[in-house]
PDB file of N, CA and C in Angstrom:
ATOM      1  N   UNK A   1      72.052 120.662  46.469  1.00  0.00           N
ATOM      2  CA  UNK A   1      71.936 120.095  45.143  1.00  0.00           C
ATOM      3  C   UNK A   1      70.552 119.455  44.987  1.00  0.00           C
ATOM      4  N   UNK A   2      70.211 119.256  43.707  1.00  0.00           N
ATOM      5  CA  UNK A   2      68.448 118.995  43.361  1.00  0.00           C
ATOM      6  C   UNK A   2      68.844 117.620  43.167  1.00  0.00           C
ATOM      7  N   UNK A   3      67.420 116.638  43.897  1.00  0.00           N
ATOM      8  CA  UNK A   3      67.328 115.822  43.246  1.00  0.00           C
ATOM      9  C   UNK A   3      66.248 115.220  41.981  1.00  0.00           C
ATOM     10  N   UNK A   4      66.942 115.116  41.102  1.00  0.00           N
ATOM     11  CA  UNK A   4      66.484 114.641  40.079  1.00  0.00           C
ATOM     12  C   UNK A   4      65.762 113.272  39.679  1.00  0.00           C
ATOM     13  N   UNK A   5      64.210 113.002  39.378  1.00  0.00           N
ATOM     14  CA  UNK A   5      63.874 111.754  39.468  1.00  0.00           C
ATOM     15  C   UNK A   5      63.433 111.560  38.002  1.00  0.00           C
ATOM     16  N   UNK A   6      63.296 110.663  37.198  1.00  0.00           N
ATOM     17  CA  UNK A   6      63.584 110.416  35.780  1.00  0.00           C
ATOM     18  C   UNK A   6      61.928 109.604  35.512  1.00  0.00           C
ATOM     19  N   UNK A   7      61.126 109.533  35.282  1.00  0.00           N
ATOM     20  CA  UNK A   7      60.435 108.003  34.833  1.00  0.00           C
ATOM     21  C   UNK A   7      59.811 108.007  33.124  1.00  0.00           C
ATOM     22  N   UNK A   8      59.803 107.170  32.430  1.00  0.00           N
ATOM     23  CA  UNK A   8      59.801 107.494  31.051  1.00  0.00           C
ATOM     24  C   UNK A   8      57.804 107.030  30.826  1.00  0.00           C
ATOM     25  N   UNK A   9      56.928 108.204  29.979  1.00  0.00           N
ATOM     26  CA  UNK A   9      56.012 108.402  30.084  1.00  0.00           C
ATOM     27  C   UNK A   9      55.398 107.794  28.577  1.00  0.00           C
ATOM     28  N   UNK A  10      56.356 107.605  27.738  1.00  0.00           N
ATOM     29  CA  UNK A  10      55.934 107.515  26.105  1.00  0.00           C
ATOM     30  C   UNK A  10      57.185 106.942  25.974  1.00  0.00           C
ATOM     31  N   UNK A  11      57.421 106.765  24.183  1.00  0.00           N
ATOM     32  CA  UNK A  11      58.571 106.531  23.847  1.00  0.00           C
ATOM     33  C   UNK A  11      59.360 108.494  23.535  1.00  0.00           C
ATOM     34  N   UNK A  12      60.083 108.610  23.846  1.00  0.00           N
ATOM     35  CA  UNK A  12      60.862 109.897  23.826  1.00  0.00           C
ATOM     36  C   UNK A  12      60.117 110.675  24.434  1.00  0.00           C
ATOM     37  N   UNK A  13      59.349 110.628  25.743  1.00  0.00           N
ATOM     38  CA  UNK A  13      58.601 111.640  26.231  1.00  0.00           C
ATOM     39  C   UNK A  13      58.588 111.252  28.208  1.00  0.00           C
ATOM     40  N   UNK A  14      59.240 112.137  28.792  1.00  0.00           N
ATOM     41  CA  UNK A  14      59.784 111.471  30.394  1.00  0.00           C
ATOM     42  C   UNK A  14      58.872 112.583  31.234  1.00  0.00           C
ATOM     43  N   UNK A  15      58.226 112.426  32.445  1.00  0.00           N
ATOM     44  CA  UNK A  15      58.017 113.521  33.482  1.00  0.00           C
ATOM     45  C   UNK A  15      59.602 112.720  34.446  1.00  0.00           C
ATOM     46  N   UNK A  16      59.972 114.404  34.660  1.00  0.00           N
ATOM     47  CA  UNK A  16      60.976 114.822  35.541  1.00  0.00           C
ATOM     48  C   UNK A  16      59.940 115.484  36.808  1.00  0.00           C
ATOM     49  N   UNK A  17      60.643 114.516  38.019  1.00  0.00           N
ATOM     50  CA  UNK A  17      60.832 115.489  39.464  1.00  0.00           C
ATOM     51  C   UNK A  17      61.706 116.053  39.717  1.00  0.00           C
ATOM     52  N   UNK A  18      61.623 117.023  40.228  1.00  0.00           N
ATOM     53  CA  UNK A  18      63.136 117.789  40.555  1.00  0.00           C
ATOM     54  C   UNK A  18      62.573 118.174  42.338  1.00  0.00           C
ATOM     55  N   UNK A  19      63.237 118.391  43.316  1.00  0.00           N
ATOM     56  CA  UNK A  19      63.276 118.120  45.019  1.00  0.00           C
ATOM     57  C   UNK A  19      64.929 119.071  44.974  1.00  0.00           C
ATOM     58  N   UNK A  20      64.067 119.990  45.664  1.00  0.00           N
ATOM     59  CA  UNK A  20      65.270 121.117  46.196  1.00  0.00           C
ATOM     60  C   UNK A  20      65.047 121.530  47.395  1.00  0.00           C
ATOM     61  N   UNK A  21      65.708 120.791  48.250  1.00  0.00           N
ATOM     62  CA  UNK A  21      64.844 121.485  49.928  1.00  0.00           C
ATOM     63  C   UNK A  21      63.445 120.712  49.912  1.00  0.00           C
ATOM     64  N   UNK A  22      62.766 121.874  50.891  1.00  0.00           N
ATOM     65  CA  UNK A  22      60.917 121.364  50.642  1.00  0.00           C
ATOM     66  C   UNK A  22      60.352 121.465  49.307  1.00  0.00           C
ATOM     67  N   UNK A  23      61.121 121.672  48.760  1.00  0.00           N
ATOM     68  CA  UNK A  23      59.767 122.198  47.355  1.00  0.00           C
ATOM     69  C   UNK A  23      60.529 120.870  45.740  1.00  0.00           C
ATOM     70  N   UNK A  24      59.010 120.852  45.122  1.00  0.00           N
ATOM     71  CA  UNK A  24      58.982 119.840  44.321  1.00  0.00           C
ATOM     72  C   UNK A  24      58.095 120.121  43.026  1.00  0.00           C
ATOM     73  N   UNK A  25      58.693 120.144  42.346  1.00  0.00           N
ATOM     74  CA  UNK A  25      58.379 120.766  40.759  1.00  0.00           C
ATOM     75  C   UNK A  25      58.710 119.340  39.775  1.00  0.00           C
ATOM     76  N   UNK A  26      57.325 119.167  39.039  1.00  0.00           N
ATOM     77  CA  UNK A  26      57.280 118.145  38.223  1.00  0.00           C
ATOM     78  C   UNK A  26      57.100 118.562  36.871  1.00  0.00           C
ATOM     79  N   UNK A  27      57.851 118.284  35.472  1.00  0.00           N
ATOM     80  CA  UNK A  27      58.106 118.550  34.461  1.00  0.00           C
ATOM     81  C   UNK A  27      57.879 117.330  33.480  1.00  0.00           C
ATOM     82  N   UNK A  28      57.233 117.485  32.267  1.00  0.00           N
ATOM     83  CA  UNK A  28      57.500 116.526  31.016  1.00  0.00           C
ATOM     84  C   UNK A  28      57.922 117.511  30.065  1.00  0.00           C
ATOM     85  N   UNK A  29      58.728 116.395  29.540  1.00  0.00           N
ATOM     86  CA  UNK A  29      59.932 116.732  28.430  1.00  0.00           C
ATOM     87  C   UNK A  29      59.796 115.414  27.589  1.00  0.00           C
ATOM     88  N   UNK A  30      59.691 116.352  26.086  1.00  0.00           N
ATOM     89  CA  UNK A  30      59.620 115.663  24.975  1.00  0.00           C
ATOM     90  C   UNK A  30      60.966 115.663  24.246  1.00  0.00           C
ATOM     91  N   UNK A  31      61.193 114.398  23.881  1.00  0.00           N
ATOM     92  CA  UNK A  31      62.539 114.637  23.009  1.00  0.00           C
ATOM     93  C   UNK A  31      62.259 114.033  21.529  1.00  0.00           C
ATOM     94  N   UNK A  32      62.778 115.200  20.835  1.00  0.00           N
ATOM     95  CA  UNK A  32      62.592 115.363  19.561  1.00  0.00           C
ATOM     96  C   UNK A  32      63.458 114.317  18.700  1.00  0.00           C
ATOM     97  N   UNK A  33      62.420 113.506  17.933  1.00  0.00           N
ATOM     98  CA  UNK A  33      63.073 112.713  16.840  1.00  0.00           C
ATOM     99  C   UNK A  33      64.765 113.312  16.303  1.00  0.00           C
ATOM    100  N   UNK A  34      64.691 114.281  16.061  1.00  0.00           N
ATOM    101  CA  UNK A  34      65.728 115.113  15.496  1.00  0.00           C
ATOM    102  C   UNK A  34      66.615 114.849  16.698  1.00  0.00           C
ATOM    103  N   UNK A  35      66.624 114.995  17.333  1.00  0.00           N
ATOM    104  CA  UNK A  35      67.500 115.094  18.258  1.00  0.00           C
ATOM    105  C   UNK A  35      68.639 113.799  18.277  1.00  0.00           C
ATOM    106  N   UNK A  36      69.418 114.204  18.515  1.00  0.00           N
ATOM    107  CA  UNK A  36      70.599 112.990  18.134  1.00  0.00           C
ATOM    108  C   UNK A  36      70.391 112.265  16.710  1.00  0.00           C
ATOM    109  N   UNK A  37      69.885 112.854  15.900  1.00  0.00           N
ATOM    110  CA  UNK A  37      69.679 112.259  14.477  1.00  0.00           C
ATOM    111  C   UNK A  37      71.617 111.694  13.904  1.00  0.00           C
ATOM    112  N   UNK A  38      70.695 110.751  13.269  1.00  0.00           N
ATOM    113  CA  UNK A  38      72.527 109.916  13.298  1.00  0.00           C
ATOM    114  C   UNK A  38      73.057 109.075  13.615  1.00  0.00           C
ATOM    115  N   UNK A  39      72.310 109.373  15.317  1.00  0.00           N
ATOM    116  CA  UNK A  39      73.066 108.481  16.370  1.00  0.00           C
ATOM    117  C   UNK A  39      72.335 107.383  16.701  1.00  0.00           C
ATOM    118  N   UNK A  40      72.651 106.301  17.216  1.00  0.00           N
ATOM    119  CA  UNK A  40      71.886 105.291  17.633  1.00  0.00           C
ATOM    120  C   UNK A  40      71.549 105.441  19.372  1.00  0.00           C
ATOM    121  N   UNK A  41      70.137 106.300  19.497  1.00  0.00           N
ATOM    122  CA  UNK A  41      70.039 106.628  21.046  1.00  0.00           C
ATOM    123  C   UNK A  41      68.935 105.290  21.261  1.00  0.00           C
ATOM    124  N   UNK A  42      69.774 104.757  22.706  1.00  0.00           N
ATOM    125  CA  UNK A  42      68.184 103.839  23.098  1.00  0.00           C
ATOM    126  C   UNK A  42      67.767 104.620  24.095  1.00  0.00           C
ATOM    127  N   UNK A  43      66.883 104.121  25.172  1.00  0.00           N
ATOM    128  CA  UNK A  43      65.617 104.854  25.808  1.00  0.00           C
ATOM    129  C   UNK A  43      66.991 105.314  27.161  1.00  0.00           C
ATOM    130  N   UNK A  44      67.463 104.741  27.546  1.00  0.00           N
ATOM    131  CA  UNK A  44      68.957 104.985  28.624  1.00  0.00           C
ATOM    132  C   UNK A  44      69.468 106.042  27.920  1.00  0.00           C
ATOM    133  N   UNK A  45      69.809 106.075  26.950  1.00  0.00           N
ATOM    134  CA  UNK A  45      70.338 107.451  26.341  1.00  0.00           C
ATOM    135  C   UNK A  45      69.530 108.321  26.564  1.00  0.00           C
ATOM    136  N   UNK A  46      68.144 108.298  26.165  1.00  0.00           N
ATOM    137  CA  UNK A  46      67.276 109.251  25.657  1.00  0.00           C
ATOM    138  C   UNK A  46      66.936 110.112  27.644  1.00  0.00           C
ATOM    139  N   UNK A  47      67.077 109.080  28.618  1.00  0.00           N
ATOM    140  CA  UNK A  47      67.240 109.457  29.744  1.00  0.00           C
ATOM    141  C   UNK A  47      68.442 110.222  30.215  1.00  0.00           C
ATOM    142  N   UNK A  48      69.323 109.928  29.826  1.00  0.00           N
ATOM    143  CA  UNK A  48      70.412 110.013  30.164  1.00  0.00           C
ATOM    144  C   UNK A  48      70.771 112.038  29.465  1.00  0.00           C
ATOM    145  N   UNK A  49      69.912 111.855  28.439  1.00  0.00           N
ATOM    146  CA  UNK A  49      70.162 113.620  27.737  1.00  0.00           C
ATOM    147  C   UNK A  49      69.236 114.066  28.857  1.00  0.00           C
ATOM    148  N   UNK A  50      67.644 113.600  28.968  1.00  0.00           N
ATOM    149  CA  UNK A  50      67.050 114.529  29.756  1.00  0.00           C
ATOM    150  C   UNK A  50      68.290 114.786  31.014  1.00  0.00           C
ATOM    151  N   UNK A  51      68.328 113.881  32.093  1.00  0.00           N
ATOM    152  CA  UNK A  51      68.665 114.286  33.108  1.00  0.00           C
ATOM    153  C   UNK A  51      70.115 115.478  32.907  1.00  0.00           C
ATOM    154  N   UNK A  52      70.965 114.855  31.889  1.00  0.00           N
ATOM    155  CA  UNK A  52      71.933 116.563  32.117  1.00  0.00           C
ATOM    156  C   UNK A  52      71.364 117.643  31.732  1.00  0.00           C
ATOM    157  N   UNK A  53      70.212 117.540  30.966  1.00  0.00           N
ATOM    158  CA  UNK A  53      69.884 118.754  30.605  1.00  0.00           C
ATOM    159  C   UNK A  53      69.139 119.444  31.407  1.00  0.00           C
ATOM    160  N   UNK A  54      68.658 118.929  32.769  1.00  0.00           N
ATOM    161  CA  UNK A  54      67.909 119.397  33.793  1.00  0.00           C
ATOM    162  C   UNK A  54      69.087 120.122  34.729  1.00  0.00           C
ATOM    163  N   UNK A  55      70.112 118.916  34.911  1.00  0.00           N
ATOM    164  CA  UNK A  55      71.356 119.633  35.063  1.00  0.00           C
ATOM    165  C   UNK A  55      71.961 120.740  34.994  1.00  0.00           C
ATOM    166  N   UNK A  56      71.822 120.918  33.693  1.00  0.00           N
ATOM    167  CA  UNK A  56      72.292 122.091  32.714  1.00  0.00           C
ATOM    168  C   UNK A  56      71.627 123.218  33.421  1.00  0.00           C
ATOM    169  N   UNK A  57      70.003 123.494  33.076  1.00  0.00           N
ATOM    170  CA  UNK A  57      69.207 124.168  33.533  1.00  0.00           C
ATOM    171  C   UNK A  57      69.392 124.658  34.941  1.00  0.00           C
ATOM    172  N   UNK A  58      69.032 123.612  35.563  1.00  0.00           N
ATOM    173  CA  UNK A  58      69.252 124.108  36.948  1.00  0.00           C
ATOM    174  C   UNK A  58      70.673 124.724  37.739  1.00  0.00           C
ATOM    175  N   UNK A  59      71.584 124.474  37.394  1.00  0.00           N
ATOM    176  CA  UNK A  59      73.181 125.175  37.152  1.00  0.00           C
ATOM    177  C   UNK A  59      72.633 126.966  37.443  1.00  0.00           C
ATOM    178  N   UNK A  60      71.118 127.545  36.409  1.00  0.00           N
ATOM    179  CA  UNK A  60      71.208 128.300  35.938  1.00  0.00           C
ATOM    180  C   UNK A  60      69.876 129.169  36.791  1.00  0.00           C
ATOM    181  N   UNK A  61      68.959 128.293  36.656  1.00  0.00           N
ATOM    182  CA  UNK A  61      67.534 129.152  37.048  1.00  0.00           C
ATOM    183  C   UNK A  61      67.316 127.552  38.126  1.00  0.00           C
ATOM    184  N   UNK A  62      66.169 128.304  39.117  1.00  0.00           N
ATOM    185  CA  UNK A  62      65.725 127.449  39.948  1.00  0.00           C
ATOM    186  C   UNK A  62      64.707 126.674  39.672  1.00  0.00           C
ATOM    187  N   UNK A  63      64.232 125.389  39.772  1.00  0.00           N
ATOM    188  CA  UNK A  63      63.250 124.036  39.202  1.00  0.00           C
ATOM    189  C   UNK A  63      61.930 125.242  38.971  1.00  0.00           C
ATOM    190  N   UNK A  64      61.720 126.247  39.859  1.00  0.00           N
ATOM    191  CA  UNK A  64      60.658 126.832  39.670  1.00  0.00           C
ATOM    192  C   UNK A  64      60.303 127.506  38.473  1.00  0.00           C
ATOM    193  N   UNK A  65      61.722 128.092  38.010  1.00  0.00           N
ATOM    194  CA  UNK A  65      61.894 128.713  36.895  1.00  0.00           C
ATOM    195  C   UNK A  65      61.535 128.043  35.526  1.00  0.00           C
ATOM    196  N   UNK A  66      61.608 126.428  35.379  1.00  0.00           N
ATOM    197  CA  UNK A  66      61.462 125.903  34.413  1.00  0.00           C
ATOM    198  C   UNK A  66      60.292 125.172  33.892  1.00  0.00           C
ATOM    199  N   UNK A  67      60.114 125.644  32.780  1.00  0.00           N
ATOM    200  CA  UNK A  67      58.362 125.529  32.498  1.00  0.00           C
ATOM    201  C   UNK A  67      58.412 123.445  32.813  1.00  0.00           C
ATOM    202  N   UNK A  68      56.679 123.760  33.014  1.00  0.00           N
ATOM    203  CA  UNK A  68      56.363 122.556  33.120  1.00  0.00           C
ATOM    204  C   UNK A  68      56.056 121.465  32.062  1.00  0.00           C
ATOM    205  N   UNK A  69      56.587 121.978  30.723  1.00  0.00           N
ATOM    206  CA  UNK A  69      56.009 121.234  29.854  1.00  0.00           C
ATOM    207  C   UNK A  69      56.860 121.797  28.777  1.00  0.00           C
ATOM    208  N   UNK A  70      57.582 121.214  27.873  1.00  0.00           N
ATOM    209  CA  UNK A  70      58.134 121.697  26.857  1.00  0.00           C
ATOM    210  C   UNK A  70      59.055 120.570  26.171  1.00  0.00           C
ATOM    211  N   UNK A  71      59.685 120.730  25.062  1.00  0.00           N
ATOM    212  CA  UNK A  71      60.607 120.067  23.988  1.00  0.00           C
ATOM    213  C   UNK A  71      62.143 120.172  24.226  1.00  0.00           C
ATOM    214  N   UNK A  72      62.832 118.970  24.025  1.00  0.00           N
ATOM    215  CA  UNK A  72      64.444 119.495  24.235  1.00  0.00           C
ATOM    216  C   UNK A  72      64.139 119.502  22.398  1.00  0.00           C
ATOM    217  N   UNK A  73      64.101 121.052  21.729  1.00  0.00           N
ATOM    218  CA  UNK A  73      63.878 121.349  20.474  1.00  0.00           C
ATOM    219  C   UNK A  73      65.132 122.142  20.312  1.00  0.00           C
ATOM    220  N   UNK A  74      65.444 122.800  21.292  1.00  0.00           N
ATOM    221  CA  UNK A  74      66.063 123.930  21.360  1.00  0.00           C
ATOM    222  C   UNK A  74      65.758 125.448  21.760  1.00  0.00           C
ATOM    223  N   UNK A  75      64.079 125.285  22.076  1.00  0.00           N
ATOM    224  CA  UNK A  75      63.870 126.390  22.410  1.00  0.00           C
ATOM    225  C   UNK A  75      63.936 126.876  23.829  1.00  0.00           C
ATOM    226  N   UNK A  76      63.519 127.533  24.340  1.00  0.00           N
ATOM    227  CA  UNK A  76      63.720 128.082  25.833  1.00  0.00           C
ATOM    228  C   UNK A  76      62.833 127.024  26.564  1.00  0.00           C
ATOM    229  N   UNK A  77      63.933 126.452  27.530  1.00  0.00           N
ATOM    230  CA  UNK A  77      63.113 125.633  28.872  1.00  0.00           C
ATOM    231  C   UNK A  77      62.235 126.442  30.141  1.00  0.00           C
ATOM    232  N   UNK A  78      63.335 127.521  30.042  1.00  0.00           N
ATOM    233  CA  UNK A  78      62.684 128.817  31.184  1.00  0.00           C
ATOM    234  C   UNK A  78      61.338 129.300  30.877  1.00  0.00           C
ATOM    235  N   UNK A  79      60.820 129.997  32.286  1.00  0.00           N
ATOM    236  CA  UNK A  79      59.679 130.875  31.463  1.00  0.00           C
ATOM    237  C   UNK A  79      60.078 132.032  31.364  1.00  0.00           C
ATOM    238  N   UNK A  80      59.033 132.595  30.314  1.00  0.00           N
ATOM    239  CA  UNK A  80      59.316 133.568  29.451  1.00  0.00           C
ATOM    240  C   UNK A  80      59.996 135.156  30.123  1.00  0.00           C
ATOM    241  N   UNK A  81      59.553 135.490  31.578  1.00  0.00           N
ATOM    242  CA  UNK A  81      60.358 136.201  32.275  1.00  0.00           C
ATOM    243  C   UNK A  81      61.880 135.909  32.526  1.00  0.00           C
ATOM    244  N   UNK A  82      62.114 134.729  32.502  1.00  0.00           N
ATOM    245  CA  UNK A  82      63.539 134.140  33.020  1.00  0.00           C
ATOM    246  C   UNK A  82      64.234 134.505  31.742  1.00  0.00           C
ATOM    247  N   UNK A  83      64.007 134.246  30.405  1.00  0.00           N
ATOM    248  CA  UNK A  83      63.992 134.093  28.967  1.00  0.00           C
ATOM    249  C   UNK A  83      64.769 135.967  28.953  1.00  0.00           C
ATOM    250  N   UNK A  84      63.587 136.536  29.355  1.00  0.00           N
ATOM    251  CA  UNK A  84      63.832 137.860  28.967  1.00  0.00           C
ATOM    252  C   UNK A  84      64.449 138.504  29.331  1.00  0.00           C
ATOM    253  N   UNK A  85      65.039 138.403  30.648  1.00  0.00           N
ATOM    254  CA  UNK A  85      66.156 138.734  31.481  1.00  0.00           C
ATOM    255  C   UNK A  85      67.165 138.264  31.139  1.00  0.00           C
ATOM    256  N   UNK A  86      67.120 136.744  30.595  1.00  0.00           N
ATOM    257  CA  UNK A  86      68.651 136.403  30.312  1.00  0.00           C
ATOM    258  C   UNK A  86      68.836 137.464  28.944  1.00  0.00           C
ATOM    259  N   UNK A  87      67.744 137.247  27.980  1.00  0.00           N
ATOM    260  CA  UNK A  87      67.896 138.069  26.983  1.00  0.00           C
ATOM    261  C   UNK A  87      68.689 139.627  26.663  1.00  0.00           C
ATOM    262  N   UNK A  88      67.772 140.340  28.401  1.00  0.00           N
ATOM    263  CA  UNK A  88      68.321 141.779  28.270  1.00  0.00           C
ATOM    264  C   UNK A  88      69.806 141.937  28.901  1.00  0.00           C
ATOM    265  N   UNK A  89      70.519 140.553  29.414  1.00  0.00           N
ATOM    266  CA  UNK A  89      71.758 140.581  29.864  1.00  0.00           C
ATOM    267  C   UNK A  89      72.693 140.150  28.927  1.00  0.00           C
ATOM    268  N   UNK A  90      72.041 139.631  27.777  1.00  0.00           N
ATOM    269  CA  UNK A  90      72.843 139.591  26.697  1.00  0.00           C
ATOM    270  C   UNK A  90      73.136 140.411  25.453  1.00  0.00           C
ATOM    271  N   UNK A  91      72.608 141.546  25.609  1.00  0.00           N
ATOM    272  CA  UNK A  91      71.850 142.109  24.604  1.00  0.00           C
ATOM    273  C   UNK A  91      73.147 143.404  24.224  1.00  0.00           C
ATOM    274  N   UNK A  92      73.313 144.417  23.449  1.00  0.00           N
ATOM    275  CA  UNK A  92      74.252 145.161  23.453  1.00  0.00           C
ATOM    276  C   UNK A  92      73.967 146.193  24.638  1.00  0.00           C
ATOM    277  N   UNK A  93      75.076 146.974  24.963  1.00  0.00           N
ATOM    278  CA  UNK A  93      74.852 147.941  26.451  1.00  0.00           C
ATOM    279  C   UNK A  93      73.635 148.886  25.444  1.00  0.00           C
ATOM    280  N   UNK A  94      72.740 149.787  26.311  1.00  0.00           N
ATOM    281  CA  UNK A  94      72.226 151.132  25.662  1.00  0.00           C
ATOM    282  C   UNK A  94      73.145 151.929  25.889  1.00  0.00           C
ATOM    283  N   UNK A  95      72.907 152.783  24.995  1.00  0.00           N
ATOM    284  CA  UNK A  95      73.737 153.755  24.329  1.00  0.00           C
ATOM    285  C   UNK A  95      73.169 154.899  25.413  1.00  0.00           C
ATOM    286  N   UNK A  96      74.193 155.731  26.087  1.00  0.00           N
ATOM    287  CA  UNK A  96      74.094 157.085  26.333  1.00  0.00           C
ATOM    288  C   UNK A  96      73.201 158.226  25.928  1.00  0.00           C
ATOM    289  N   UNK A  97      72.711 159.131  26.406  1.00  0.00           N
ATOM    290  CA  UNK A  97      71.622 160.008  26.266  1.00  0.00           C
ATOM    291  C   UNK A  97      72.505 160.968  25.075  1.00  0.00           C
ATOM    292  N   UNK A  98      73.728 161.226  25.169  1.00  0.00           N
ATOM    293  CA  UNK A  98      74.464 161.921  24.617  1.00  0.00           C
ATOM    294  C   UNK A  98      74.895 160.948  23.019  1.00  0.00           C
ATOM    295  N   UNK A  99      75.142 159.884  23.553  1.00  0.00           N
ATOM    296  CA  UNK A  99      75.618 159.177  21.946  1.00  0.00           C
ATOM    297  C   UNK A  99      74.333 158.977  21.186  1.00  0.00           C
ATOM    298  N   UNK A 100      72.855 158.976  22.121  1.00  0.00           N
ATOM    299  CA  UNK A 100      71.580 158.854  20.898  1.00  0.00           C
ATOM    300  C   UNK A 100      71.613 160.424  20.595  1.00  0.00           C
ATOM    301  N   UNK A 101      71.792 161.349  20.988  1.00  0.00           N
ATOM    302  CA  UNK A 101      71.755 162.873  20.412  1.00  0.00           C
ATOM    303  C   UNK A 101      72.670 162.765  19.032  1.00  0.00           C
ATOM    304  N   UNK A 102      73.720 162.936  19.598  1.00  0.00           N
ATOM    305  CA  UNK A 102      74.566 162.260  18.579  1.00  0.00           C
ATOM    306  C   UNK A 102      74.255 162.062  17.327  1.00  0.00           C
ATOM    307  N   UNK A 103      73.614 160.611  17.322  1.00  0.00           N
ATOM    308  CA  UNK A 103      73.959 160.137  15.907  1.00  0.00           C
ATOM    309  C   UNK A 103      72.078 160.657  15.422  1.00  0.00           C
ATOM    310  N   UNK A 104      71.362 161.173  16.234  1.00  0.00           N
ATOM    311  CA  UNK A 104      70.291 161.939  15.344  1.00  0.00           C
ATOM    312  C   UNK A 104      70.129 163.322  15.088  1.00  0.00           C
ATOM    313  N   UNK A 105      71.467 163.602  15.739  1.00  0.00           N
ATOM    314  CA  UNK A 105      71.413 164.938  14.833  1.00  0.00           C
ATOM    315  C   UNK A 105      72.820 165.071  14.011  1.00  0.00           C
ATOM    316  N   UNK A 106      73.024 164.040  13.284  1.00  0.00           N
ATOM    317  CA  UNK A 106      74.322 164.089  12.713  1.00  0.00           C
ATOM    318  C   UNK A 106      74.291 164.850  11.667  1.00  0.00           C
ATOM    319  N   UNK A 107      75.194 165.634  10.996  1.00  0.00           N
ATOM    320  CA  UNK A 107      75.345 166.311   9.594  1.00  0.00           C
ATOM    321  C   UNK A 107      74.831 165.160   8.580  1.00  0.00           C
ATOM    322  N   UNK A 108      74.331 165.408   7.839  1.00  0.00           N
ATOM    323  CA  UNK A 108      73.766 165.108   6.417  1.00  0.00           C
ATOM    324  C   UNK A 108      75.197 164.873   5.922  1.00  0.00           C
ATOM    325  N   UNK A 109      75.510 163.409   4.807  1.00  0.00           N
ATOM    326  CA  UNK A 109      76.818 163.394   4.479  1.00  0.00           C
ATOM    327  C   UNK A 109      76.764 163.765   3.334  1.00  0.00           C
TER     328      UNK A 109
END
C-alpha cells in the first residue's frame, strides 16, 4: 500500500507525496473553487478530498502513472497514454472484417 503525504501549498492548492516501495513521486493538485460548491469545505476537508482521490487513483494506475501537476476539475489525472488505454477498453468492441463488408456493401433501400 502507498504512502500518502499531504502538505497544503496555497489556499486550495496541496503537493502530494506518494512512497510505494523505493520509489517516490511528488504531485500538486489544485482544487477547484467549484468543487464542493454549496458546501462549506475548510482546508481539512479540502485535504481530506485530495487524499481519497489519490486513493481513488492509485486503486487504478501506479503513482508513476499520475501526472505531476493537474486540477481535481474532472479531467484526467493519468497521463495521456494511461487515458487512452483506459479509453480503448471502454470503447465499443470493433466490428468484424465481415460485419464492416457488410454494412458497405449493403443494398440501396
Amino acid at each position: 500500500m502507498a504512502d500518502i503525504s499531504i502538505s497544503p501549498l496555497a489556499p486550495r492548492e496541496f503537493r502530494v507525496q506518494v512512497r510505494e516501495g523505493d520509489r517516490e513521486t511528488t504531485h500538486q493538485v489544485t482544487v477547484p473553487e467549484r468543487l464542493g460548491e454549496g458546501l462549506e469545505l475548510r482546508d481539512d476537508d479540502l485535504e481530506r478530498v485530495v487524499r481519497e482521490s489519490f486513493r481513488f487513483l492509485l486503486e487504478r494506475e501506479r503513482a508513476t502513472s499520475i501526472l505531476a501537476q493537474f486540477s481535481l476539475s474532472g479531467s484526467p489525472a493519468t497521463s495521456p497514454r494511461t487515458q487512452a488505454n483506459s479509453d480503448a477498453a471502454s470503447a465499443k468492441p470493433a466490428r468484424s472484417p465481415s460485419e464492416v463488408q457488410r454494412s458497405t456493401h449493403a443494398a440501396p433501400a
